[in-house]
Protein backbone atom coordinates (compact mmCIF):
# COMPACT_ATOMS: atom_id res chain seq x y z
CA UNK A 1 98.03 88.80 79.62
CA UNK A 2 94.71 89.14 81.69
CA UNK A 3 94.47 92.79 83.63
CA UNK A 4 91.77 91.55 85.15
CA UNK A 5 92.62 90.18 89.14
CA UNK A 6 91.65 87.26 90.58
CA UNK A 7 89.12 87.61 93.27
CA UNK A 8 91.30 87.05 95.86
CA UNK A 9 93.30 90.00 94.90
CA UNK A 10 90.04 92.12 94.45
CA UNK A 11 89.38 90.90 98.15
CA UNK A 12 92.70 91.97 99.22
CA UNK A 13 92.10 95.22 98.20
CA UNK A 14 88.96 95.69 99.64
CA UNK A 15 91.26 95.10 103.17
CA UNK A 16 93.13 97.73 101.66
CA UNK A 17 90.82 99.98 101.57
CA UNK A 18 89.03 99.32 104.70
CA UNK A 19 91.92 99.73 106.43
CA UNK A 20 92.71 103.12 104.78
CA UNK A 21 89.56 104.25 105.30
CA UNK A 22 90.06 104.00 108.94
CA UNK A 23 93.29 106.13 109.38
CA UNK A 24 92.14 108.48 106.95
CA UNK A 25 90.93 110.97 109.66
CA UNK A 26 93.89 111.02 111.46
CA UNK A 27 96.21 110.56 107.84
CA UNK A 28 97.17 114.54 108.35
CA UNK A 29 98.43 114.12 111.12
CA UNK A 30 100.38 110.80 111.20
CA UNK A 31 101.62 111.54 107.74
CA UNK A 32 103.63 114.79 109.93
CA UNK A 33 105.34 112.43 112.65
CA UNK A 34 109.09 111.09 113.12
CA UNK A 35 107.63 108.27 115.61
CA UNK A 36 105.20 105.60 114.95
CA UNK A 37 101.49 106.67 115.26
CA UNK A 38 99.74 104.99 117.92
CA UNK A 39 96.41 105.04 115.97
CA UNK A 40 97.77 103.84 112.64
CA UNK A 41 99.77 100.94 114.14
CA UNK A 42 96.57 99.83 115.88
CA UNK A 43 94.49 100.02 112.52
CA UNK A 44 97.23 97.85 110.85
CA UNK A 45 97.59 95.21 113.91
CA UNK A 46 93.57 95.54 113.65
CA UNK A 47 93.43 94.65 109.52
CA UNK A 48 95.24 91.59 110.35
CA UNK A 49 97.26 93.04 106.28
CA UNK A 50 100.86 92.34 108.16
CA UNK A 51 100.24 89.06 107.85
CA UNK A 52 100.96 89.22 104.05
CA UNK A 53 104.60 89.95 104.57
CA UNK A 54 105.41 86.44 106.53
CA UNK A 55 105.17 82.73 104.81
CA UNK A 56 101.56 80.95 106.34
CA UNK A 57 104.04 78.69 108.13
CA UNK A 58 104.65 81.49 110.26
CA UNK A 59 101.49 83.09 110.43
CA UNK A 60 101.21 84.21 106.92
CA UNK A 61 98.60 84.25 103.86
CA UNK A 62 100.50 82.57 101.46
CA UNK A 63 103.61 80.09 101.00
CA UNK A 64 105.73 82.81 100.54
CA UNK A 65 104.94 86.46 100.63
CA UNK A 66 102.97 87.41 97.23
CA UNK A 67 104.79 90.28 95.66
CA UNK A 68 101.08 91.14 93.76
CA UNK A 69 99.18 91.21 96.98
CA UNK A 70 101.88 93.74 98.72
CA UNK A 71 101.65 95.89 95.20
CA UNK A 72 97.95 96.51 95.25
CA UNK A 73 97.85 97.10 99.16
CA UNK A 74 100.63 99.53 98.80
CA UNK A 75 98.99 101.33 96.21
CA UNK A 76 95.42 101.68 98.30
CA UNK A 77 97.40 102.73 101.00
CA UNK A 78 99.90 105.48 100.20
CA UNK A 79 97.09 107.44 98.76
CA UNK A 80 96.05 107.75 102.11
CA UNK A 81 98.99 107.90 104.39
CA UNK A 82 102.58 107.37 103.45
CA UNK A 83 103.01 106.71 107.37
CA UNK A 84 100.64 103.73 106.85
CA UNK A 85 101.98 102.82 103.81
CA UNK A 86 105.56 102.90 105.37
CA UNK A 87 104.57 101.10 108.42
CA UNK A 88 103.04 97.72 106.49
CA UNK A 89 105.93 97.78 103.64
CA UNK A 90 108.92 97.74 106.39
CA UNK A 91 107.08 94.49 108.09
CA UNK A 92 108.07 92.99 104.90
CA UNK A 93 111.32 94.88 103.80
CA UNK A 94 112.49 94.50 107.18
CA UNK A 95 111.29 90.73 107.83
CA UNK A 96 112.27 88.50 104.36
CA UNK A 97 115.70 88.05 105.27
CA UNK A 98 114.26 85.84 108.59
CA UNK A 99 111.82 84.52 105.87
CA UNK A 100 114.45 83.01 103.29
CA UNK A 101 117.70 82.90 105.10
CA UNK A 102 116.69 82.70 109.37
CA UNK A 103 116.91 79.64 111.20
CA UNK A 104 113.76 77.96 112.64
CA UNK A 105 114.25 79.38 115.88
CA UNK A 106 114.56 82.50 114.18
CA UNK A 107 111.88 82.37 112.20
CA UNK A 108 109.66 80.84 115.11
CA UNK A 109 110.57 83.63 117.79
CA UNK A 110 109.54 86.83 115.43
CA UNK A 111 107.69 86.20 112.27
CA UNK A 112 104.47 85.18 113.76
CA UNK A 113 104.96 88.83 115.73
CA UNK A 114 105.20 90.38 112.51
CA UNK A 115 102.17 88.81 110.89
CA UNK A 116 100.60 90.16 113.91
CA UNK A 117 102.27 93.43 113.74
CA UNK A 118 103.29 93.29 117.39
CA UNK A 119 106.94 93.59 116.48
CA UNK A 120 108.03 96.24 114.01
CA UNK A 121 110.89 95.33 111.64
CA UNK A 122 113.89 97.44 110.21
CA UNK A 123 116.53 96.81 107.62
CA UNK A 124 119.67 98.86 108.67
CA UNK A 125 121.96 98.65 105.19
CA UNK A 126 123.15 102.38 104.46
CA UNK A 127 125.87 104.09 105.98
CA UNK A 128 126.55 108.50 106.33
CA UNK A 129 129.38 107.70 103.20
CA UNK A 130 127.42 104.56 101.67
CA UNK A 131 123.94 104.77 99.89
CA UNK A 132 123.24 102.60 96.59
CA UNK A 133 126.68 101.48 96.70
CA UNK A 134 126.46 99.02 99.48
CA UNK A 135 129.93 96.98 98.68
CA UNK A 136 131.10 100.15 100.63
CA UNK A 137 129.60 99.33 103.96
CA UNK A 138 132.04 100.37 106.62
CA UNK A 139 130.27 98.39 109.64
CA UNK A 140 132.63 95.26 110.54
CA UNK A 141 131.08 91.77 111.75
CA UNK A 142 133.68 89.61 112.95
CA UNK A 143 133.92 86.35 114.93
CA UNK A 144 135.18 86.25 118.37
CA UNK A 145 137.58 83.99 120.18
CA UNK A 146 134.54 82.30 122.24
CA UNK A 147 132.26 81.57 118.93
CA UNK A 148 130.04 84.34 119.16
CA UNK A 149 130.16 88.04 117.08
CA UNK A 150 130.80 91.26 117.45
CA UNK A 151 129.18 94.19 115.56
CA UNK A 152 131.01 97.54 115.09
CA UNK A 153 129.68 100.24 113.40
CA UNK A 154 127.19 102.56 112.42
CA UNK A 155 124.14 102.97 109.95
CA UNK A 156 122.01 105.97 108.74
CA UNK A 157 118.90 107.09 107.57
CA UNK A 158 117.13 103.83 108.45
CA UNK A 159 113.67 103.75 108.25
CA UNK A 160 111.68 102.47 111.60
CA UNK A 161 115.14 103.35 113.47
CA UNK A 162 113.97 103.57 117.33
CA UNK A 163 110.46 101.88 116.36
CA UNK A 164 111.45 98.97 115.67
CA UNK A 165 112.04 96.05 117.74
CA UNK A 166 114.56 94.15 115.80
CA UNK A 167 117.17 95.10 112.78
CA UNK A 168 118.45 93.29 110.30
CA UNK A 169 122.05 94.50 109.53
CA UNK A 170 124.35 94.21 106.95
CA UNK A 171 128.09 94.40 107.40
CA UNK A 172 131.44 93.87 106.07
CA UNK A 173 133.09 90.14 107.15
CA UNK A 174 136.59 88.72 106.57
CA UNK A 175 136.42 90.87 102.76
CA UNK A 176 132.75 89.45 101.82
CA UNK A 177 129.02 90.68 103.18
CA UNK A 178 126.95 89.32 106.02
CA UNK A 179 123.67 89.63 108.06
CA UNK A 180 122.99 89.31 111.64
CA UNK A 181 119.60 89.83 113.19
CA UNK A 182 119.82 92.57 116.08
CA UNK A 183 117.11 92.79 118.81
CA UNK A 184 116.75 96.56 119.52
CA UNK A 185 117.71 96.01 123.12
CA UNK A 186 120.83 94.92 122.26
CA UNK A 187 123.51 96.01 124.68
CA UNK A 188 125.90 98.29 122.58
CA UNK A 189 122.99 99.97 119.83
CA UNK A 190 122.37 103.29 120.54
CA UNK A 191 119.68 105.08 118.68
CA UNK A 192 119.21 109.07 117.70
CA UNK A 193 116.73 110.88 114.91
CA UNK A 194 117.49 111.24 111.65
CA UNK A 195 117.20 115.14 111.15
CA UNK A 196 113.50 115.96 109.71
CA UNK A 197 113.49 115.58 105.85
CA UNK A 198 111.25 117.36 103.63
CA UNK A 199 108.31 114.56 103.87
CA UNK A 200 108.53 113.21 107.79
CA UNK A 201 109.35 109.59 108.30
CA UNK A 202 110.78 107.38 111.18
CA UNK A 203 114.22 107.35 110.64
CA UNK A 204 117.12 106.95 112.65
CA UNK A 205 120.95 107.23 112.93
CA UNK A 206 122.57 103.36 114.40
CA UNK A 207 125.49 103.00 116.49
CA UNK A 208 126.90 100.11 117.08
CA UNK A 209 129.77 99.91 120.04
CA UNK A 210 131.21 96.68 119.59
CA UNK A 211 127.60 94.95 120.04
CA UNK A 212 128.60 91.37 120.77
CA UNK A 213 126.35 88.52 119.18
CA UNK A 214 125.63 84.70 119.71
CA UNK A 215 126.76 82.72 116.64
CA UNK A 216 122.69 82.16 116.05
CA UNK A 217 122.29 85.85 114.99
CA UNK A 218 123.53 85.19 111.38
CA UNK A 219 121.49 85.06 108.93
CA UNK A 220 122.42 82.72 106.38
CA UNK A 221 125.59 81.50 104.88
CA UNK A 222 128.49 84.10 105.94
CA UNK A 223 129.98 86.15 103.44
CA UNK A 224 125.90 85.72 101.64
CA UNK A 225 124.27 88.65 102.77
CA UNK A 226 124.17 89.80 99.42
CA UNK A 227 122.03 87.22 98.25
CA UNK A 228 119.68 88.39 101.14
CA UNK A 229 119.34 91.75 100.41
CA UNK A 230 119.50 90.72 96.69
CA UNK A 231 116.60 88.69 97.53
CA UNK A 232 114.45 91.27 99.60
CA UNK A 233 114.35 93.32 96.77
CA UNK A 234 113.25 91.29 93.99
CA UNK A 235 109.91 90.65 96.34
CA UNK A 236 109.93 94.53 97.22
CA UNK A 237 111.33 96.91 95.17
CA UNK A 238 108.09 96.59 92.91
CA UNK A 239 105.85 97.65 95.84
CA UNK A 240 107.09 101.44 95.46
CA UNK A 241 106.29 101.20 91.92
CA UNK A 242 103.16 100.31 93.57
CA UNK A 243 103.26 103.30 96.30
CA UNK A 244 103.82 105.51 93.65
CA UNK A 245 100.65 104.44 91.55
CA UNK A 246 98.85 105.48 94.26
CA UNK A 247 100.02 108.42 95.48
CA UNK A 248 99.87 109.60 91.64
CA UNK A 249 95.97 108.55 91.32
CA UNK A 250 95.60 110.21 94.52
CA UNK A 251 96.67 113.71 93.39
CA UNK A 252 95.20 113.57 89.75
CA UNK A 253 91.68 112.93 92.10
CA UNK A 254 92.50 115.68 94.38
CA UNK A 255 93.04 118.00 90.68
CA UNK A 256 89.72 116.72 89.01
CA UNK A 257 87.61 117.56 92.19
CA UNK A 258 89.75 121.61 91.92
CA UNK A 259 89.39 122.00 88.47
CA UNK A 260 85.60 120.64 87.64
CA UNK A 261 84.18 123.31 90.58
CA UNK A 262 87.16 126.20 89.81
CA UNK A 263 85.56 128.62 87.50
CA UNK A 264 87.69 131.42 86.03
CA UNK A 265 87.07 132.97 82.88
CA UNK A 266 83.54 131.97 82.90
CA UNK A 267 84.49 128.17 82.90
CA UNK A 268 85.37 125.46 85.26
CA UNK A 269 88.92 125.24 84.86
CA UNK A 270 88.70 121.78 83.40
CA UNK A 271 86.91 122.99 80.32
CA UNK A 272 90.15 125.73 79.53
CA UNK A 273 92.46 123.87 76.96
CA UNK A 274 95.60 123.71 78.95
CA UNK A 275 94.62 122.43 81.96
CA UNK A 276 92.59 119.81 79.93
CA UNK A 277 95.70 118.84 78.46
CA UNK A 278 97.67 118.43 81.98
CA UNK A 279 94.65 116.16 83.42
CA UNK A 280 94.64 113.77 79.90
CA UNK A 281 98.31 113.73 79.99
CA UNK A 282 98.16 112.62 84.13
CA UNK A 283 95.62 110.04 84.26
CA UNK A 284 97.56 107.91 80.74
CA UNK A 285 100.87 108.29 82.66
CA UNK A 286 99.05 106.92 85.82
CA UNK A 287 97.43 104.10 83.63
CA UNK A 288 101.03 103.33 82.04
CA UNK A 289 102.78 103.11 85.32
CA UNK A 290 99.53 101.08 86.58
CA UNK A 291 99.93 98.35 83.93
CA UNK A 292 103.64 98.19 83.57
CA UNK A 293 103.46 97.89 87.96
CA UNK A 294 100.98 94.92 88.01
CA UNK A 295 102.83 93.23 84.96
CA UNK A 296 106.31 92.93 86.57
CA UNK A 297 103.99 92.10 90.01
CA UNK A 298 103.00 89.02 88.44
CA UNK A 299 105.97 88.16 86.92
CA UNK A 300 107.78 88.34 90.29
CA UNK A 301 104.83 86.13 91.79
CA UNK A 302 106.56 83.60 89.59
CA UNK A 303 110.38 84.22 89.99
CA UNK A 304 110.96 87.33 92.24
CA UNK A 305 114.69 87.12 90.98
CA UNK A 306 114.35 86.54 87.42
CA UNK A 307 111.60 89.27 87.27
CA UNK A 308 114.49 91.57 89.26
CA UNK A 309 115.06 94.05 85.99
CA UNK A 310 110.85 94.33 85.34
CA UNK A 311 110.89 95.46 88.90
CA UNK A 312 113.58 97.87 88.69
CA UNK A 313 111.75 99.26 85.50
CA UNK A 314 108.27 99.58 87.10
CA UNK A 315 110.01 100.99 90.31
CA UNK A 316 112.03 103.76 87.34
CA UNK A 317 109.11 104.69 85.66
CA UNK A 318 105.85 104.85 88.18
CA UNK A 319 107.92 107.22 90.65
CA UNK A 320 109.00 109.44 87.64
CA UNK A 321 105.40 109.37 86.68
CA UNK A 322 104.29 110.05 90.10
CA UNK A 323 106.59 113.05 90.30
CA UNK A 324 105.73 114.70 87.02
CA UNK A 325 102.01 114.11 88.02
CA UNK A 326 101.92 115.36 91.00
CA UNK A 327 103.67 118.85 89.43
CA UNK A 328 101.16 118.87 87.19
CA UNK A 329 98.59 118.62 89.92
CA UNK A 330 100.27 121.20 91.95
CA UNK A 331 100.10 123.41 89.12
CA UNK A 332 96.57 123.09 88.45
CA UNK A 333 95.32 123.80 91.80
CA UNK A 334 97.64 126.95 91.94
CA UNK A 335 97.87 128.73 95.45
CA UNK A 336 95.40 125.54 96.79
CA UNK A 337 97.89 123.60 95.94
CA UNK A 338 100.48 125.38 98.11
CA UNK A 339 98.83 125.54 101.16
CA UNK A 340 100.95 123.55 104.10
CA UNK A 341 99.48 119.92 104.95
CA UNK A 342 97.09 120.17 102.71
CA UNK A 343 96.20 116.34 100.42
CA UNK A 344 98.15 117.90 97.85
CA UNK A 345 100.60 119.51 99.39
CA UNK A 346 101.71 116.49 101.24
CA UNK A 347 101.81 113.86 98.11
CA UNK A 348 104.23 116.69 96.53
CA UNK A 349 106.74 116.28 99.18
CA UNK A 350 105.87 112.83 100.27
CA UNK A 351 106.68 112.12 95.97
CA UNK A 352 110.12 113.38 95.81
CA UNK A 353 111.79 110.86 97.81
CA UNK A 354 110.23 107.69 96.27
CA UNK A 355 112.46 108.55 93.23
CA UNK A 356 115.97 107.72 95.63
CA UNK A 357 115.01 105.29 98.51
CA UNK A 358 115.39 101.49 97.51
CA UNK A 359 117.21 102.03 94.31
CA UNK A 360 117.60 105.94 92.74
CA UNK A 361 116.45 106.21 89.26
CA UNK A 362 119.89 107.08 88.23
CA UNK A 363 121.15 103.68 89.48
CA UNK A 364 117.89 101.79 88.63
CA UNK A 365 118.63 102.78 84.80
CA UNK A 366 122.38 101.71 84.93
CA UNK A 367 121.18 98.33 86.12
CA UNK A 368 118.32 97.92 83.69
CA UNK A 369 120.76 99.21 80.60
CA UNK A 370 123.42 95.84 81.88
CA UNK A 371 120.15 93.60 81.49
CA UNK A 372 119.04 95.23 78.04
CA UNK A 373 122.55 94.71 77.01
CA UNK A 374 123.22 90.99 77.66
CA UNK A 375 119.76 90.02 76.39
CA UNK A 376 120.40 91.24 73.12
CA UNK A 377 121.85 89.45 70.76
């Protein structure tokens, strides 16, 4: 395999990190909000990087959105805001069901918006008593006597809740799984915050009080919305592998600037065996995760399905990494590292919940153990 990327990918990344470099001053503060920052969501709309989630018939880069390209802006990005980061993934994660399953007028009416960032996407799939185990799903789609839908329901701890200005839901129909696309000023959807969490994000609890739907809502075949979802994160769920690359790179830098100027015991602490051994150890676990993200990237370039279980294994092992790295870091920097909002303060709690959101690790391996066991032979 060639590590090296193509010089449209290096150009991508120098987007990247353009555009990071321009929220960076106000990273602190954005990275501490439960609503969309003004000043971020400008810088993305500016960077013209939405564009990457959408196919070019729509507005987009590339036939179909380039699981690679999302990985390495991703990674640029969460080392300098996860509210940034969060913002340009959920165009995506939020979008590819109108991508590969929306009708043209669909398509036509938002994805150019969301290449364009003027309209901010959401996928509403958990409930308060369903998380990983979405066959669960307690929120009812059913048809009506007229032709249309109705939506019943509720949803919870979804991401760009009240920022977003349409949701893609999933839902329980006639004993299979659906999807509908919801614009947020849908009569019936009501909208509250998600209590604060330990690392702030946009999040919201859904309602929905028998929301009533024209038949050109669905998405897709009914009683298919598995595929959908299925489908969103085979292009996606590699992208937090890539998140977490960079938020680990991000606090081993913020460890090598403490430790080369920290002197105790008449050296920099860098020099003192242990902590040696702690920066060694984090920058080979960063390279690991690094190599093992970009390799199931490009395999999902080719077949985002196929390259599912690669995925699910970079996703597994870069946010373990990220976590035990960040530790590390922590530990390094001592009472620096505890002090509230600072870089390294904020990676450590922004860390922890990469290892549950779109697939927990505990799940991830259960799925990854099926593959290993029907491949061999």
């Amino acid at each position: 395999m060639n590590f090296e990327l193509e010089p449209a990918y290096k150009a991508i990344q120098a987007e990247a990190r353009e555009l990071a470099r321009a929220v960076e001053p106000i990273a602190a503060t954005a990275d501490e909000m439960s609503e969309v920052h003004p000043g971020v969501l400008a810088a993305l709309r500016k960077s013209g990087l939405a564009a990457l989630m959408v196919p070019a018939a729509y507005g987009g880069r590339h036939e179909q959105p380039d699981p690679l390209a999302i990985c390495l802006v991703r990674e640029i990005l969460m080392a300098t805001s996860s509210h940034l980061d969060s913002l340009f993934a959920l165009q995506g994660i939020g979008s590819y069901a109108i991508s590969v399953g929306g009708s043209e007028e669909q398509r036509n009416t938002w994805l150019p918006k969301v290449a364009r960032g003027e309209a901010l996407a959401a996928l509403a799939l958990t409930e308060e008593d369903v998380g990983s185990d979405l066959k669960r799903v307690a929120t009812e789609l059913t048809e009506t006597a007229d032709g249309g839908l109705r939506l019943h329901g509720s949803k919870s701890f979804i991401s760009n809740a009240g920022a977003a200005d349409f949701y893609i839901v999933f839902a329980k129909e006639a004993g299979a799984y659906s999807v509908v696309l919801v614009p947020a000023d849908t009569k019936g959807v009501s909208i509250s915050p998600t209590p604060v969490i330990m690392a702030p994000h946009v999040l919201g609890e859904m309602v929905f009080h028998n929301v009533t739907l024209p038949a050109s809502a669905r998405l897709g075949t009914p009683g298919r919305g598995m595929d959908l979802v299925l489908a969103t994160l085979a292009v996606f769920r590699v992208s937090v592998a890539g998140a977490a690359c960079g938020l680990a790179r991000a606090a081993l830098e913020e460890a090598v600037r403490h430790t080369r100027t920290r002197v105790q015991f008449g050296r920099p602490l860098a020099k003192l065996g242990p902590v040696a051994q702690m920066l060694a150890d984090c920058w080979t676990e960063v390279e690991m995760a690094q190599l093992l993200t970009y390799r199931a990237a490009t395999y999902a370039v080719a077949d985002p399905a196929a390259a599912l279980p690669h995925s699910s294994m970079a996703k597994l092992a870069a946010t373990e990494a990220a976590s035990k790295i960040v530790d590390r870091c922590v530990q390094m920097m001592g009472r620096f590292g505890l002090i509230r909002n600072s870089k390294i303060e904020r990676l450590y709690r922004q860390a922890r919940p990469m290892r549950i959101y779109e697939g927990a690790s505990e799940v991830l391996r259960l799925g990854i153990a099926k593959q290993l066991t029907e491949e061999v032979r």
